[in-house]
PDB file of N, CA and C in Angstrom:
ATOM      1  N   UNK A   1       0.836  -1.184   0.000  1.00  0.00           N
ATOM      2  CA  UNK A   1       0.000   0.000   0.000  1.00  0.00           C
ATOM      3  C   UNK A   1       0.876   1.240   0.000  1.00  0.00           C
ATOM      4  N   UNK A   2       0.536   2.100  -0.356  1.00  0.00           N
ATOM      5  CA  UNK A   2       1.157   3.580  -0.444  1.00  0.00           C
ATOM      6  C   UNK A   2       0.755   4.438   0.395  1.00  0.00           C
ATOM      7  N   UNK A   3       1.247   5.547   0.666  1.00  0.00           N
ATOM      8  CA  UNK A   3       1.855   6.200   1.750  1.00  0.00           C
ATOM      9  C   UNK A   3       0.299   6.983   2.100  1.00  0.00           C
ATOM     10  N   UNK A   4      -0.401   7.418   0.711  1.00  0.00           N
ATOM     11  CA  UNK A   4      -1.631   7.901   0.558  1.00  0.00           C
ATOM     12  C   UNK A   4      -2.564   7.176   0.217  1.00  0.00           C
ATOM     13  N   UNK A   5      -3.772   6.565   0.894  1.00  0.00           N
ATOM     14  CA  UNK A   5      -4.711   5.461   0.811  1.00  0.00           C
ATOM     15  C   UNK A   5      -5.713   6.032  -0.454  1.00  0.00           C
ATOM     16  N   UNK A   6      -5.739   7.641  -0.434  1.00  0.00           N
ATOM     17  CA  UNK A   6      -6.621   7.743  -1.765  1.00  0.00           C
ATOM     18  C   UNK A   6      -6.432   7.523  -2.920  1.00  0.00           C
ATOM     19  N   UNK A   7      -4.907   7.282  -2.904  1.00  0.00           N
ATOM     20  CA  UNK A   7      -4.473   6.758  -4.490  1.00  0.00           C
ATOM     21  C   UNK A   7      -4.641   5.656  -4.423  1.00  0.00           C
ATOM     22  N   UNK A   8      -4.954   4.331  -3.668  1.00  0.00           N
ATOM     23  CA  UNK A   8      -5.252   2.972  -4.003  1.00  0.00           C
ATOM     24  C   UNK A   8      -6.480   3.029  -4.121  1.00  0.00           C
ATOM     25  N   UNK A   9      -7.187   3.961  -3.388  1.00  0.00           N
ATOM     26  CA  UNK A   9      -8.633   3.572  -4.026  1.00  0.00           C
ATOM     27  C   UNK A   9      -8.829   4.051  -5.398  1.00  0.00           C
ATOM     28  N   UNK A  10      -8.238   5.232  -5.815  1.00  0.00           N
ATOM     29  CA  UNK A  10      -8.831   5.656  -7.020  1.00  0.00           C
ATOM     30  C   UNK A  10      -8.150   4.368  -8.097  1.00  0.00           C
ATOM     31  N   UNK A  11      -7.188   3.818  -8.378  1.00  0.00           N
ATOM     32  CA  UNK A  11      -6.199   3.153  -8.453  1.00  0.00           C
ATOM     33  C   UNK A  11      -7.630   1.586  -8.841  1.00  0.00           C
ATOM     34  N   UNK A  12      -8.220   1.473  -7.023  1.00  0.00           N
ATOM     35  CA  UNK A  12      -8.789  -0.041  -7.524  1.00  0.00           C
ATOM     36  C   UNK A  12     -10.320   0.211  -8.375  1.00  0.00           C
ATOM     37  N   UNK A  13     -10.470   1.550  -8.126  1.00  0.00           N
ATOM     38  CA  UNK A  13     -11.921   1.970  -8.778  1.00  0.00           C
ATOM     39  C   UNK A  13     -11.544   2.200 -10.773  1.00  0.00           C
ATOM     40  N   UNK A  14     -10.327   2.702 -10.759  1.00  0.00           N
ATOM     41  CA  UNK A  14      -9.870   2.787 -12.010  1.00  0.00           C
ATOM     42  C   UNK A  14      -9.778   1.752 -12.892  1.00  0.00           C
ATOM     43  N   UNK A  15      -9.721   0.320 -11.959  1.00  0.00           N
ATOM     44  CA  UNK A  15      -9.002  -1.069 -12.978  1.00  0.00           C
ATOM     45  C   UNK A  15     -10.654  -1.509 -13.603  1.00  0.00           C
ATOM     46  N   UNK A  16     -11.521  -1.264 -13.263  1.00  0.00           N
ATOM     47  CA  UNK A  16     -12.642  -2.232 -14.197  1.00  0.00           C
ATOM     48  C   UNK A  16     -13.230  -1.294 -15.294  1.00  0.00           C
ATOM     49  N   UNK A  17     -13.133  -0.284 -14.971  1.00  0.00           N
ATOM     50  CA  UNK A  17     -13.334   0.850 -16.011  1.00  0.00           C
ATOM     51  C   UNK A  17     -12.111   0.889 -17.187  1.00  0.00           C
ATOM     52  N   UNK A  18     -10.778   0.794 -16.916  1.00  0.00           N
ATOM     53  CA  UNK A  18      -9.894   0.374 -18.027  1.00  0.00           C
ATOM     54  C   UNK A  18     -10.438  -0.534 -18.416  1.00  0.00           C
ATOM     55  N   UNK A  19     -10.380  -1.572 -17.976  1.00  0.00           N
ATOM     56  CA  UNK A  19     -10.300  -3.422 -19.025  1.00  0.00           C
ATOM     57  C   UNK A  19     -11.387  -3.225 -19.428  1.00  0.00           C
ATOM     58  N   UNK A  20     -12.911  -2.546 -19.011  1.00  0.00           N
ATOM     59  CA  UNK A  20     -13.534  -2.539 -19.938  1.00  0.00           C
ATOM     60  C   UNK A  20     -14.116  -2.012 -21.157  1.00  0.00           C
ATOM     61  N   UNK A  21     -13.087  -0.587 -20.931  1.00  0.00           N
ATOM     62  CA  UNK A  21     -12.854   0.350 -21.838  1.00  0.00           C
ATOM     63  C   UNK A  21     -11.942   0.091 -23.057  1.00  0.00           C
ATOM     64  N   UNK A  22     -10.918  -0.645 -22.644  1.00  0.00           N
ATOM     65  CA  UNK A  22      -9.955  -1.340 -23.747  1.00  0.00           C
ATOM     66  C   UNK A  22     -10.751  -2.674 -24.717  1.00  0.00           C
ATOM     67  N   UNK A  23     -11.161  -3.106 -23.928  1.00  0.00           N
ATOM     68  CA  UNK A  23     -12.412  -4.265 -24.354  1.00  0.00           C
ATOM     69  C   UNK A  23     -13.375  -3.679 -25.574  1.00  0.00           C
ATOM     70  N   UNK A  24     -13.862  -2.820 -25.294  1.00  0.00           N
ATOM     71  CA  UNK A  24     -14.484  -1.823 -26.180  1.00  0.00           C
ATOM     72  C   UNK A  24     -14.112  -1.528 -27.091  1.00  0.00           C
ATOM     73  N   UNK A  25     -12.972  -0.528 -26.973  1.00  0.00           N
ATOM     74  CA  UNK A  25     -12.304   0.191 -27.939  1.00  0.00           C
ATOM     75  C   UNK A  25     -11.394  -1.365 -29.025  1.00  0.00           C
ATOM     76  N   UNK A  26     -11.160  -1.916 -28.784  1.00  0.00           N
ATOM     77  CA  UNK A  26     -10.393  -3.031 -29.866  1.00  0.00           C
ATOM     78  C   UNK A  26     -11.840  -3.572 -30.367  1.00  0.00           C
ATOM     79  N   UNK A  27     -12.752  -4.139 -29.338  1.00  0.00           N
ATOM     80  CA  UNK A  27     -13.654  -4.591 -30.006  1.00  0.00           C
ATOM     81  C   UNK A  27     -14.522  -3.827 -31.107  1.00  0.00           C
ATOM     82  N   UNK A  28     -14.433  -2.560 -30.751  1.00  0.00           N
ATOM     83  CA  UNK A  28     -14.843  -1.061 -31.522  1.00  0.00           C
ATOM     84  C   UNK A  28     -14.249  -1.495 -33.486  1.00  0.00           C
ATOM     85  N   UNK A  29     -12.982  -1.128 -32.850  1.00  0.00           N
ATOM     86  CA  UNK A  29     -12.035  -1.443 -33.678  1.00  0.00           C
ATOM     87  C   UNK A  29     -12.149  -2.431 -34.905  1.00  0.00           C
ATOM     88  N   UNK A  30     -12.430  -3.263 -34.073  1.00  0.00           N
ATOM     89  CA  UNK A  30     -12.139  -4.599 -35.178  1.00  0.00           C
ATOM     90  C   UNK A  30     -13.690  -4.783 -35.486  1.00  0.00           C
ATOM     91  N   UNK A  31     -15.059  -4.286 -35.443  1.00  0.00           N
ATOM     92  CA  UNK A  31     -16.144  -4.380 -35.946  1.00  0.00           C
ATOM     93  C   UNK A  31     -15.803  -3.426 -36.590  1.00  0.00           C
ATOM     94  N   UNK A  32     -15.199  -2.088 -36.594  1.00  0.00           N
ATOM     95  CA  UNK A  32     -15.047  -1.323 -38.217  1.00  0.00           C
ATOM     96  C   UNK A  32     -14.189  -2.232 -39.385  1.00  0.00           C
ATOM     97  N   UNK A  33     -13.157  -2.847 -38.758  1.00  0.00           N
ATOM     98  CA  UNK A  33     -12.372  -3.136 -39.755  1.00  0.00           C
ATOM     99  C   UNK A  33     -12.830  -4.422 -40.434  1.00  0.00           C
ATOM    100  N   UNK A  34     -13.969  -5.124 -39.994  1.00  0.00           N
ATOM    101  CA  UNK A  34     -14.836  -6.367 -40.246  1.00  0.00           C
ATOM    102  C   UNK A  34     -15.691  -5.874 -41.849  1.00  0.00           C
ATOM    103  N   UNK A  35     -16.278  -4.445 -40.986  1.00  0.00           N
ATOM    104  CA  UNK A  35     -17.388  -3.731 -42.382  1.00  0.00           C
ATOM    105  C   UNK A  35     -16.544  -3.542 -43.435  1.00  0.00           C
ATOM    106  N   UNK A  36     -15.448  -2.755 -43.130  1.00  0.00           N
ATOM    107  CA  UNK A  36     -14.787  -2.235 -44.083  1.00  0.00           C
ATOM    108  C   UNK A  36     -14.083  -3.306 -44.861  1.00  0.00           C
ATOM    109  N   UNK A  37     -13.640  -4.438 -44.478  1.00  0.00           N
ATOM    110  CA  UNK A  37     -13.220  -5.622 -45.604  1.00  0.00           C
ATOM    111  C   UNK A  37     -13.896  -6.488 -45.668  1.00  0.00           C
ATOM    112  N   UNK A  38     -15.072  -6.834 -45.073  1.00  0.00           N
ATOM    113  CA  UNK A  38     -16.268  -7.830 -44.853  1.00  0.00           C
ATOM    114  C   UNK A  38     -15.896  -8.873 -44.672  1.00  0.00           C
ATOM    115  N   UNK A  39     -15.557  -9.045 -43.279  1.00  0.00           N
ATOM    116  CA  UNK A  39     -14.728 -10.545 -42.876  1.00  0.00           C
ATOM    117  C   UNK A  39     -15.530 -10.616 -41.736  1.00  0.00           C
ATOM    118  N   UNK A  40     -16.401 -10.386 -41.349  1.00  0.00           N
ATOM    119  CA  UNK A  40     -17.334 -10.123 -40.570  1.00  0.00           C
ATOM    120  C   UNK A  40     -17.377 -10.537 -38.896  1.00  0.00           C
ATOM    121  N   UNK A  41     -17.285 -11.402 -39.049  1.00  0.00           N
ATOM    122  CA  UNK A  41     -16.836 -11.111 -36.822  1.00  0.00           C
ATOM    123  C   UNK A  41     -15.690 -11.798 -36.231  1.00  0.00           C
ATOM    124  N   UNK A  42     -14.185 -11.956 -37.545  1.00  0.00           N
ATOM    125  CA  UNK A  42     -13.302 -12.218 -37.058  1.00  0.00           C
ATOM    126  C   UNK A  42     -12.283 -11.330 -36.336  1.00  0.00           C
ATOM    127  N   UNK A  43     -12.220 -10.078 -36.423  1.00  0.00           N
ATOM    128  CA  UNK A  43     -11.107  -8.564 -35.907  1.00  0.00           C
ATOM    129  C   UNK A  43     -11.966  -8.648 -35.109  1.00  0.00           C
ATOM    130  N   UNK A  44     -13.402  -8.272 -34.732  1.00  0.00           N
ATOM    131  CA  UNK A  44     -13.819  -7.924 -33.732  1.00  0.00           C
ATOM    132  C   UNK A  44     -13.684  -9.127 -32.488  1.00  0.00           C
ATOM    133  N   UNK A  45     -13.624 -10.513 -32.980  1.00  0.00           N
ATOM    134  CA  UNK A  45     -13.366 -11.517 -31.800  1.00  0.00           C
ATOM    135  C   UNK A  45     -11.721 -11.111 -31.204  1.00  0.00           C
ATOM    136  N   UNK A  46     -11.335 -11.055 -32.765  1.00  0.00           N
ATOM    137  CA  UNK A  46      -9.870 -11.177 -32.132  1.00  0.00           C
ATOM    138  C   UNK A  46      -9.470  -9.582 -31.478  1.00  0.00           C
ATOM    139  N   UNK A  47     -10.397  -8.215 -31.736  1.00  0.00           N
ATOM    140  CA  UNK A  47     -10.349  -7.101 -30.650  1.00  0.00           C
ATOM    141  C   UNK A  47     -10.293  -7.053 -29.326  1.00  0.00           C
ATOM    142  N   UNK A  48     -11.697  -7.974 -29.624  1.00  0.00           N
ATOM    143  CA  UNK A  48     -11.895  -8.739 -27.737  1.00  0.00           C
ATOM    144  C   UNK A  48     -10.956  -9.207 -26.846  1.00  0.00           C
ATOM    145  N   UNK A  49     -10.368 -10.232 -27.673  1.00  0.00           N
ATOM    146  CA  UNK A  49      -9.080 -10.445 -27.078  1.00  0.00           C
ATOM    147  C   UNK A  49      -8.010 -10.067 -26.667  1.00  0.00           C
ATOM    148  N   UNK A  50      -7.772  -9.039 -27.378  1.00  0.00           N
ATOM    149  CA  UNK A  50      -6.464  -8.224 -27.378  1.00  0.00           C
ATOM    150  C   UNK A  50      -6.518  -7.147 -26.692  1.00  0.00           C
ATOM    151  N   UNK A  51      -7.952  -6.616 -26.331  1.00  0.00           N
ATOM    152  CA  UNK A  51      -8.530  -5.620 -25.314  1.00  0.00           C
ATOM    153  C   UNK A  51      -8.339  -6.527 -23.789  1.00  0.00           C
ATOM    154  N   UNK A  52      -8.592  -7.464 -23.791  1.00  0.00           N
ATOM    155  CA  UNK A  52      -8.893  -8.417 -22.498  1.00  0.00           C
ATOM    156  C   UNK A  52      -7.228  -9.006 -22.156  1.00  0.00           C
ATOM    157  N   UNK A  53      -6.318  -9.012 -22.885  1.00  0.00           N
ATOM    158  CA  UNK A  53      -4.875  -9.052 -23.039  1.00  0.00           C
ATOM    159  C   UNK A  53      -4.261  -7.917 -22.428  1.00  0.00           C
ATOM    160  N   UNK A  54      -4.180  -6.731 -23.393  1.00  0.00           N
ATOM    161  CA  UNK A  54      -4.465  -5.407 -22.741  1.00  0.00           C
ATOM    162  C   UNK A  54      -4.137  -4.970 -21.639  1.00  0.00           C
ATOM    163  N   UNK A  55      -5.571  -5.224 -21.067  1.00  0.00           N
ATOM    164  CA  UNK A  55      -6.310  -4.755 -19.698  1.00  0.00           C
ATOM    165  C   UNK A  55      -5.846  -5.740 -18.735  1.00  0.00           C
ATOM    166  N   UNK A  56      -5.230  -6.728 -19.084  1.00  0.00           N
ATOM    167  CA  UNK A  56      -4.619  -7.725 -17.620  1.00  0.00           C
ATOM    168  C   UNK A  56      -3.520  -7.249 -17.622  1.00  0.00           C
ATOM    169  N   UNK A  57      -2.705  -6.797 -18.918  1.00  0.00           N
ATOM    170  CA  UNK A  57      -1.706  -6.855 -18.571  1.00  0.00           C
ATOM    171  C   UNK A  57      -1.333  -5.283 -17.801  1.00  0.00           C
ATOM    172  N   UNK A  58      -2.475  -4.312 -17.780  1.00  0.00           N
ATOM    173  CA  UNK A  58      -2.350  -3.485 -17.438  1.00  0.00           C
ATOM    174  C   UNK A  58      -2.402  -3.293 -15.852  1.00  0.00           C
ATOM    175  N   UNK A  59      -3.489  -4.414 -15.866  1.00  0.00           N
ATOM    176  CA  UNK A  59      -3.843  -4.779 -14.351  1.00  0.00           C
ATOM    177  C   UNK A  59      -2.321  -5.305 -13.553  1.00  0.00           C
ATOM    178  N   UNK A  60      -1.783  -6.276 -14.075  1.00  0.00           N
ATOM    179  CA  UNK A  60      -0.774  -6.769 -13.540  1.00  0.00           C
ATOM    180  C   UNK A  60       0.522  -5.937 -13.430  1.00  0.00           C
ATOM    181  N   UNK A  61       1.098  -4.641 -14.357  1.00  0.00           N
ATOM    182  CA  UNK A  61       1.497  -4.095 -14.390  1.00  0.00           C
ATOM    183  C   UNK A  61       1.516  -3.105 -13.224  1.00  0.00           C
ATOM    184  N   UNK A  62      -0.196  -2.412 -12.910  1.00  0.00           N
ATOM    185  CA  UNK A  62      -0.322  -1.263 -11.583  1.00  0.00           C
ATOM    186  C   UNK A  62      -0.268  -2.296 -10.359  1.00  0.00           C
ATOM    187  N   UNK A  63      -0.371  -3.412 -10.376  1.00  0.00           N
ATOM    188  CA  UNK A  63      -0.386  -4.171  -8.945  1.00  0.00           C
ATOM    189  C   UNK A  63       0.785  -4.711  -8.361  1.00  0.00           C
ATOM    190  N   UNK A  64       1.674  -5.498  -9.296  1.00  0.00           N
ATOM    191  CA  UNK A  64       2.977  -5.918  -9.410  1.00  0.00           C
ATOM    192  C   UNK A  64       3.867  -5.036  -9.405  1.00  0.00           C
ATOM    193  N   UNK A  65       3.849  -4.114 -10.705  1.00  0.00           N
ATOM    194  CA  UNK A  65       5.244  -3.288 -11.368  1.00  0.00           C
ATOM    195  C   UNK A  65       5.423  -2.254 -10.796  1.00  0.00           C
ATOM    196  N   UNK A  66       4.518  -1.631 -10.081  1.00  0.00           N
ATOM    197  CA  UNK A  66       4.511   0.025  -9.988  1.00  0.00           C
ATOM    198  C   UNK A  66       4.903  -0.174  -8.372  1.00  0.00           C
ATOM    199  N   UNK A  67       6.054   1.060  -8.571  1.00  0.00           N
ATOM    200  CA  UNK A  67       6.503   1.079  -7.038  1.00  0.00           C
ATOM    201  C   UNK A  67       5.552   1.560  -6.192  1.00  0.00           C
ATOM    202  N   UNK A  68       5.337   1.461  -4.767  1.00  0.00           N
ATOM    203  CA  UNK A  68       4.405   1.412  -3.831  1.00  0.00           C
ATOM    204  C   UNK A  68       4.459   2.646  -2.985  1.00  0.00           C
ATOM    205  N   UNK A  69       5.599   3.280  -2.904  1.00  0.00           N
ATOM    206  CA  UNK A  69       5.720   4.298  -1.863  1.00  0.00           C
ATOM    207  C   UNK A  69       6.244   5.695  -2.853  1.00  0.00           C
ATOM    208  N   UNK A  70       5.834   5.597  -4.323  1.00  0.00           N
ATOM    209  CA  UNK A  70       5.997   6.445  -4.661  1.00  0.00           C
ATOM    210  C   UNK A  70       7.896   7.031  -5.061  1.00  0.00           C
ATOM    211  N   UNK A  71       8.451   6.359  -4.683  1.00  0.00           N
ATOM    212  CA  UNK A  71       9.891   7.088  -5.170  1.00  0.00           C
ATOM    213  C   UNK A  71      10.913   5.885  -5.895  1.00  0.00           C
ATOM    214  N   UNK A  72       9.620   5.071  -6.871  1.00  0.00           N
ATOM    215  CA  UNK A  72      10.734   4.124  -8.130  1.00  0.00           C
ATOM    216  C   UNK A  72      11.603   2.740  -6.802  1.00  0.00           C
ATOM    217  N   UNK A  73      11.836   2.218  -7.682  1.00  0.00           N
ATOM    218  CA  UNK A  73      12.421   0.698  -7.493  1.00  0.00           C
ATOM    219  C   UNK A  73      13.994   0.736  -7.187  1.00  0.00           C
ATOM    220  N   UNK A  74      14.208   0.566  -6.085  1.00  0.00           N
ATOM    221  CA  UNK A  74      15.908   0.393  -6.220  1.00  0.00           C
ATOM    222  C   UNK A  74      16.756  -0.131  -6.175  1.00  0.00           C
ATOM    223  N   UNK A  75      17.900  -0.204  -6.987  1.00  0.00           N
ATOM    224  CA  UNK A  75      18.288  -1.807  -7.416  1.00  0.00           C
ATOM    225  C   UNK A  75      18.923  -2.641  -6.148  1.00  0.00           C
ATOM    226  N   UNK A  76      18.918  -3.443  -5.821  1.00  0.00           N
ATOM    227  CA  UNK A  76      19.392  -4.469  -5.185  1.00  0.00           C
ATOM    228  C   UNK A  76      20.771  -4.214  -4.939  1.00  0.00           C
ATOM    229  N   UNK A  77      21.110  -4.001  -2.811  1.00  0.00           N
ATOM    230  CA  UNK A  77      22.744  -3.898  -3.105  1.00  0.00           C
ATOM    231  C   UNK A  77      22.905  -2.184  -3.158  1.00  0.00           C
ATOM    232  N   UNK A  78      22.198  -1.128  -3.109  1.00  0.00           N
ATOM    233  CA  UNK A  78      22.036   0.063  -3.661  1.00  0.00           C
ATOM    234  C   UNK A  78      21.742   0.916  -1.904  1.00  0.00           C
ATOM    235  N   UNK A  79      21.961   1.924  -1.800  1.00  0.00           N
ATOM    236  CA  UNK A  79      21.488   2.742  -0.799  1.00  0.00           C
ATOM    237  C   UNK A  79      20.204   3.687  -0.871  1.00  0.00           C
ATOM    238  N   UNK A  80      20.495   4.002  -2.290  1.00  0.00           N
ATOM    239  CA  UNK A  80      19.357   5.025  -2.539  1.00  0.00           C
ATOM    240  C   UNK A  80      19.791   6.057  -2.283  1.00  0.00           C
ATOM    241  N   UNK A  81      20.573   6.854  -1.409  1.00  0.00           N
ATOM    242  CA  UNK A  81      20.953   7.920  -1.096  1.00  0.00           C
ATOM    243  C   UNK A  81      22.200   8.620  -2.216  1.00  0.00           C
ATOM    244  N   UNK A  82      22.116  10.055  -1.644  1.00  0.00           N
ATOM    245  CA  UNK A  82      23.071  10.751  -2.719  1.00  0.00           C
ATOM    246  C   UNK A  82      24.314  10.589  -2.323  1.00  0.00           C
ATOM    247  N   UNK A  83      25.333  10.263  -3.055  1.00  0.00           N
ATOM    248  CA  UNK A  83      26.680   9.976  -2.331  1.00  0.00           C
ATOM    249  C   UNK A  83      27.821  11.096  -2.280  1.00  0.00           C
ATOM    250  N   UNK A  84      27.337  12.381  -2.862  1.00  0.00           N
ATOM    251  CA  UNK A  84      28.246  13.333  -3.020  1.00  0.00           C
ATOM    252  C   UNK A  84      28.828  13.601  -4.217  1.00  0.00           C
ATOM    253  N   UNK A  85      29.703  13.124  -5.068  1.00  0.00           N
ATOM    254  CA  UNK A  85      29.988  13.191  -6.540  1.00  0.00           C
ATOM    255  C   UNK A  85      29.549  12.861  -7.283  1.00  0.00           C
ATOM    256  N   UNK A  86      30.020  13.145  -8.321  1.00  0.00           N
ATOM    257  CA  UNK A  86      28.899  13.160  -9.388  1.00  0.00           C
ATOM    258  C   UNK A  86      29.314  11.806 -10.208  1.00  0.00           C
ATOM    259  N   UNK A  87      30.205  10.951  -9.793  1.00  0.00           N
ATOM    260  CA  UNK A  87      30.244   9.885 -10.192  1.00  0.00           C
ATOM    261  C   UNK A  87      30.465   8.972  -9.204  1.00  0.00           C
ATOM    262  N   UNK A  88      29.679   9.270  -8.225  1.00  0.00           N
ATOM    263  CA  UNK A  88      29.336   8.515  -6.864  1.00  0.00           C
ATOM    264  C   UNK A  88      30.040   8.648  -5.903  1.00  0.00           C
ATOM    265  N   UNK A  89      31.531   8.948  -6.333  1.00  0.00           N
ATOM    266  CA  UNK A  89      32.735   8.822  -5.018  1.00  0.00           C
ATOM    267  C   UNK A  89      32.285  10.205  -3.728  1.00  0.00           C
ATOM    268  N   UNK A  90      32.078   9.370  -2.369  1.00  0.00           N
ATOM    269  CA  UNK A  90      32.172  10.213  -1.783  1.00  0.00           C
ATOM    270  C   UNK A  90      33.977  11.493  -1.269  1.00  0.00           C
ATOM    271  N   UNK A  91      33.227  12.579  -0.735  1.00  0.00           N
ATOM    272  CA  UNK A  91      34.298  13.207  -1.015  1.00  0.00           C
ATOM    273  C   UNK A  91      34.922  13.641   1.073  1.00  0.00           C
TER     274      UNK A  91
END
């Protein structure tokens, strides 16, 4: 959880409104591109999919990937802190 609880809520209120907005929009997508070459409900299945692909992976991305306290990921072995020079050596 992060440091500010209103960004996880907006955060968990945000995830079903993406995936099903991406869902849409490909599925959108691929029913124009069905009319327009008359292949008729194969882009739009395969929109679906790729919207629902998408949207997990977007999901898995803000839950997993995204640092939690707001100030990025730091590598392993690392302090995080400024060390004084500008090519690390303290002085």
């Amino acid at each position: 959880m992060s440091e500010d609880p209103r960004r996880d809520w907006g955060d968990a209120y945000s995830l079903p409104f993406t995936l099903v907005g991406l869902v849409g929009i490909f599925a959108g997508l691929g029913y124009l591109l069905d009319r327009w070459i008359g292949t008729k409900p194969w882009f739009m299945v395969a929109g679906v999919f790729l919207g629902a692909i998408f949207g997990f992976v977007y999901l898995v991305s803000l839950l997993f990937l995204r640092p939690r306290n707001g100030r990025g990921r730091k590598e392993p072995g690392t302090s995080g802190g400024s060390s004084g020079g500008p090519d690390g050596d303290s002085q």
